[in-house]
C-alpha atoms as a PDB file:
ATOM      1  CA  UNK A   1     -75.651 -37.797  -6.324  1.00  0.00           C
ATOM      2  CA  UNK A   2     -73.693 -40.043  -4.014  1.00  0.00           C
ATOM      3  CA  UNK A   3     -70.059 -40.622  -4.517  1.00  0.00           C
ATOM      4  CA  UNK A   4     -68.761 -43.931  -3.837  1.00  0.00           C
ATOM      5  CA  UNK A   5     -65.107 -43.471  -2.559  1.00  0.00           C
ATOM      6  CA  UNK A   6     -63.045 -46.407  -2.152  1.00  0.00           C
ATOM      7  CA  UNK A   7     -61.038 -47.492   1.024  1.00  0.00           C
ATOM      8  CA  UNK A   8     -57.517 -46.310   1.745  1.00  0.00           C
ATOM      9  CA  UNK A   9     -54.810 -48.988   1.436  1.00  0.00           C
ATOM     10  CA  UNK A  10     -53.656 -49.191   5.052  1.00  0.00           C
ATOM     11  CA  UNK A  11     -50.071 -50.209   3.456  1.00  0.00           C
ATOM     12  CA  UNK A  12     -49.958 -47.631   1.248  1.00  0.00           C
ATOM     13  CA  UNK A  13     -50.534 -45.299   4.023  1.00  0.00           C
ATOM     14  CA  UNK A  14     -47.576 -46.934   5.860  1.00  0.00           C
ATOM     15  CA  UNK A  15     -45.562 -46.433   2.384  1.00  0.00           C
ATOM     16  CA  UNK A  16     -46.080 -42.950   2.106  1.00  0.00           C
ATOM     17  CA  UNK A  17     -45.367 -42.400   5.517  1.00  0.00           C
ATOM     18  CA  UNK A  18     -41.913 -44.353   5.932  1.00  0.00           C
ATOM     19  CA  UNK A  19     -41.167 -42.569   2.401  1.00  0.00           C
ATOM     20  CA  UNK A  20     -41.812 -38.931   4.295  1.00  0.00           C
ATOM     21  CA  UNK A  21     -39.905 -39.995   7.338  1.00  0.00           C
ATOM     22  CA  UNK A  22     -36.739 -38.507   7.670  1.00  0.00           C
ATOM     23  CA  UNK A  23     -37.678 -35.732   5.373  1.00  0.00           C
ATOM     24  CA  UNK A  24     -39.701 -33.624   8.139  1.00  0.00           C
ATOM     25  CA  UNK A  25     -39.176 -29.999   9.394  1.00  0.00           C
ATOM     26  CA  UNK A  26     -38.168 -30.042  12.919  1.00  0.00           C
ATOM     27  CA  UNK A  27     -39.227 -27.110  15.245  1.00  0.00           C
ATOM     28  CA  UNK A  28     -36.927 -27.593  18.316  1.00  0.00           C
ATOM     29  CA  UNK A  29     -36.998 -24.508  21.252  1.00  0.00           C
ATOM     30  CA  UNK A  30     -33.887 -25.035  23.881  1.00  0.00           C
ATOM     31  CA  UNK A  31     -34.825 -23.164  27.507  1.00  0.00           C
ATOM     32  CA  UNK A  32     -31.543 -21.695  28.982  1.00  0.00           C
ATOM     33  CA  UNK A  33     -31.220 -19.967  31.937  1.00  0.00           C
ATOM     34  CA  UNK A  34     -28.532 -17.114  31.151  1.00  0.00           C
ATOM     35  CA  UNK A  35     -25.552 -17.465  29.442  1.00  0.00           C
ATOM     36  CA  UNK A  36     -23.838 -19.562  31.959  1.00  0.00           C
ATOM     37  CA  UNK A  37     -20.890 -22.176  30.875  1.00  0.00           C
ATOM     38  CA  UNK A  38     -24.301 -25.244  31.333  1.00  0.00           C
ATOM     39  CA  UNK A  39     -26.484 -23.196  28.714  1.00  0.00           C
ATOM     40  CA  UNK A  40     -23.392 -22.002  25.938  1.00  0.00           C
ATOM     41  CA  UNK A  41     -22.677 -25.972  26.318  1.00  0.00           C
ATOM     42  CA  UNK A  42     -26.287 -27.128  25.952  1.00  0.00           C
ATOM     43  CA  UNK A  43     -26.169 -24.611  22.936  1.00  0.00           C
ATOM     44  CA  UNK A  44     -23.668 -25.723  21.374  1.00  0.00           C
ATOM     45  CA  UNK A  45     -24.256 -29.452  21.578  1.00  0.00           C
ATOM     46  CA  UNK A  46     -27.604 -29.083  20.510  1.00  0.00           C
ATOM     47  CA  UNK A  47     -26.645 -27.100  17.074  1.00  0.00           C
ATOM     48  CA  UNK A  48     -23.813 -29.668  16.119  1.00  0.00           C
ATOM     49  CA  UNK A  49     -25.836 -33.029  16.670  1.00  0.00           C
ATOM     50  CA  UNK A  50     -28.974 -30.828  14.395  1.00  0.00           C
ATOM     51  CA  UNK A  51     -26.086 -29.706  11.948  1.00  0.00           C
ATOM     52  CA  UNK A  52     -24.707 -33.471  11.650  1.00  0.00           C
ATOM     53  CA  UNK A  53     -28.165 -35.379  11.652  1.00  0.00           C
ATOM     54  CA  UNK A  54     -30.940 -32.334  10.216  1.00  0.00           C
ATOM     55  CA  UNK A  55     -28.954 -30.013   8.303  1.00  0.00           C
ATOM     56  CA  UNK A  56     -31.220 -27.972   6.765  1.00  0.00           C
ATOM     57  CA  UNK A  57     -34.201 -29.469   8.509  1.00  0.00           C
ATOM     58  CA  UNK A  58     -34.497 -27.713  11.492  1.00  0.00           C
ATOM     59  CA  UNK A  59     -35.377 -24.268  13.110  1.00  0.00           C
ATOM     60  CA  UNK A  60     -33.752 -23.794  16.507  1.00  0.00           C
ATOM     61  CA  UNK A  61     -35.030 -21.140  18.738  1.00  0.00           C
ATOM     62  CA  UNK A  62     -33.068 -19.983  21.793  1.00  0.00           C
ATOM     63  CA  UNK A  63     -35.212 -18.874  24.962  1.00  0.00           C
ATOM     64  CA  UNK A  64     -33.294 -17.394  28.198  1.00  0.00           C
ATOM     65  CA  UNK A  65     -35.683 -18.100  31.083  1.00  0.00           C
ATOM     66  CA  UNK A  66     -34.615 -14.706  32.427  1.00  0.00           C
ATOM     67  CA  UNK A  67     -35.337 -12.326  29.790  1.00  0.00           C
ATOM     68  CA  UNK A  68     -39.062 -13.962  28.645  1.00  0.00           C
ATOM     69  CA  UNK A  69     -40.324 -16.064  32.122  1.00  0.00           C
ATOM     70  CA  UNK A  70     -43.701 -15.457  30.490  1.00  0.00           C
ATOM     71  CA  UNK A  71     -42.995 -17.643  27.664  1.00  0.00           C
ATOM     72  CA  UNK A  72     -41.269 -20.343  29.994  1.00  0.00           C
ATOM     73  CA  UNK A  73     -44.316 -20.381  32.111  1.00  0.00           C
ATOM     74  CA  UNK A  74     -47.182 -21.323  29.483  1.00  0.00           C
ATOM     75  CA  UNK A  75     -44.663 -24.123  28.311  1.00  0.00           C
ATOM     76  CA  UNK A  76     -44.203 -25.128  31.832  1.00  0.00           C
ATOM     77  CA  UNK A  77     -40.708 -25.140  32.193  1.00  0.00           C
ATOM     78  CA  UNK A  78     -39.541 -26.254  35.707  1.00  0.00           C
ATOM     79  CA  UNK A  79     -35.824 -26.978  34.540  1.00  0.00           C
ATOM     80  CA  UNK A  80     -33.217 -25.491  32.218  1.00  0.00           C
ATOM     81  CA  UNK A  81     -31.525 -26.276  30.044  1.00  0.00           C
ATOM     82  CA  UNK A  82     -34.482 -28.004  28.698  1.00  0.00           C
ATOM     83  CA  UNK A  83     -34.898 -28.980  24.862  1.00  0.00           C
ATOM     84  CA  UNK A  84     -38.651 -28.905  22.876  1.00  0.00           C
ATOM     85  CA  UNK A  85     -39.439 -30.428  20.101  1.00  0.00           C
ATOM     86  CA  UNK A  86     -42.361 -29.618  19.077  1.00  0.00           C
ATOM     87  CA  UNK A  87     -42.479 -30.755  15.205  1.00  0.00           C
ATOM     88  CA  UNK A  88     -42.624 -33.357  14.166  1.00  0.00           C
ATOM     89  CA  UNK A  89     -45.161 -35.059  16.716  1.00  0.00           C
ATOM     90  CA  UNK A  90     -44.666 -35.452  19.255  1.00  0.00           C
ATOM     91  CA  UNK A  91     -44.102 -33.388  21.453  1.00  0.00           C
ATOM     92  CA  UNK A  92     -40.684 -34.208  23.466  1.00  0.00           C
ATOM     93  CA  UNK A  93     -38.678 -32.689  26.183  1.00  0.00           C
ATOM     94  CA  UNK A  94     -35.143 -33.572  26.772  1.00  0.00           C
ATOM     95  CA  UNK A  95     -33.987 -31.688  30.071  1.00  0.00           C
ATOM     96  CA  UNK A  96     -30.380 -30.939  31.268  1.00  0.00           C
ATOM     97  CA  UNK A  97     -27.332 -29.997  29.200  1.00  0.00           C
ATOM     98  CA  UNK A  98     -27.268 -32.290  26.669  1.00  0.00           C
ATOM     99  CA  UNK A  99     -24.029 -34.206  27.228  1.00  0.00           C
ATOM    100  CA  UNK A 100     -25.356 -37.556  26.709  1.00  0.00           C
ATOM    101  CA  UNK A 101     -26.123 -37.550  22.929  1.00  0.00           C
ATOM    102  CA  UNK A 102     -27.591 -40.755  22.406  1.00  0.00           C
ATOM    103  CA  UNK A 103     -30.132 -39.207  25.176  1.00  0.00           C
ATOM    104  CA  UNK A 104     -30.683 -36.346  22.765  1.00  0.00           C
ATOM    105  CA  UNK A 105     -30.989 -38.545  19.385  1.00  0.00           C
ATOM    106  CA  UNK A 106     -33.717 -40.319  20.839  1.00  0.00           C
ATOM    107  CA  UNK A 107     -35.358 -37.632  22.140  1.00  0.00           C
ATOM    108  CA  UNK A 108     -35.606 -36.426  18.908  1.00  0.00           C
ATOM    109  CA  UNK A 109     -36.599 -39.215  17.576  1.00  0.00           C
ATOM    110  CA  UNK A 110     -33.342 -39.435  14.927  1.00  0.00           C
ATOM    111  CA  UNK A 111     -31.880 -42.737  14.181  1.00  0.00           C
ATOM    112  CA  UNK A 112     -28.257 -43.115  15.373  1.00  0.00           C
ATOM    113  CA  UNK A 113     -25.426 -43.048  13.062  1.00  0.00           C
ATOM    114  CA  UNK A 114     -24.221 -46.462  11.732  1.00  0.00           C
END
């Protein structure tokens, strides 16, 4: 028996996903390199723009370069501080120590605050 199925609505595609946006899980990994005054500032930037604009959205996982190079080395991290984000696609990096927040924002791909 063949099944007829019937085309997908390109708009309603573009309706669901506008309706998901903003919604998604982000998986973010920040790349330190000790804990020097550059990386507990990268840190700390990092968690407050994710607690004002994701709150409840996000994972955040903390690598020192030092103490796992291994892991640095398959991402191929040349630089640190340096911010993944790795969900939602795509993939971004934001490198160095996240003072300019609008940098970060749309890195992340977050809409800045009105």
């Amino acid at each position: 028996m063949i099944k007829s199925t019937k085309p997908k609505n390109p708009f309603a595609i573009l309706d669901n996903a506008q309706k998901k946006k903003g919604k998604e899980k982000y998986l973010l990994r920040l790349y330190i390199s000790g804990i020097t005054p550059r990386s507990t500032t990268a840190i700390e930037r990092v968690k407050r723009i994710c607690e004002e604009r994701l709150a409840g959205r996000y994972d955040l996982e903390v690598v020192d370069i030092y103490q796992q190079p291994l892991l640095a080395k398959s991402e191929q991290i040349i630089a640190a501080p340096t911010l993944l984000k790795k969900l939602p696609l795509p993939l971004r990096r934001i490198i160095g120590d996240m003072s300019n927040e609008d940098r970060v924002v749309l890195g992340l791909d977050l809409q800045p605050l009105q």
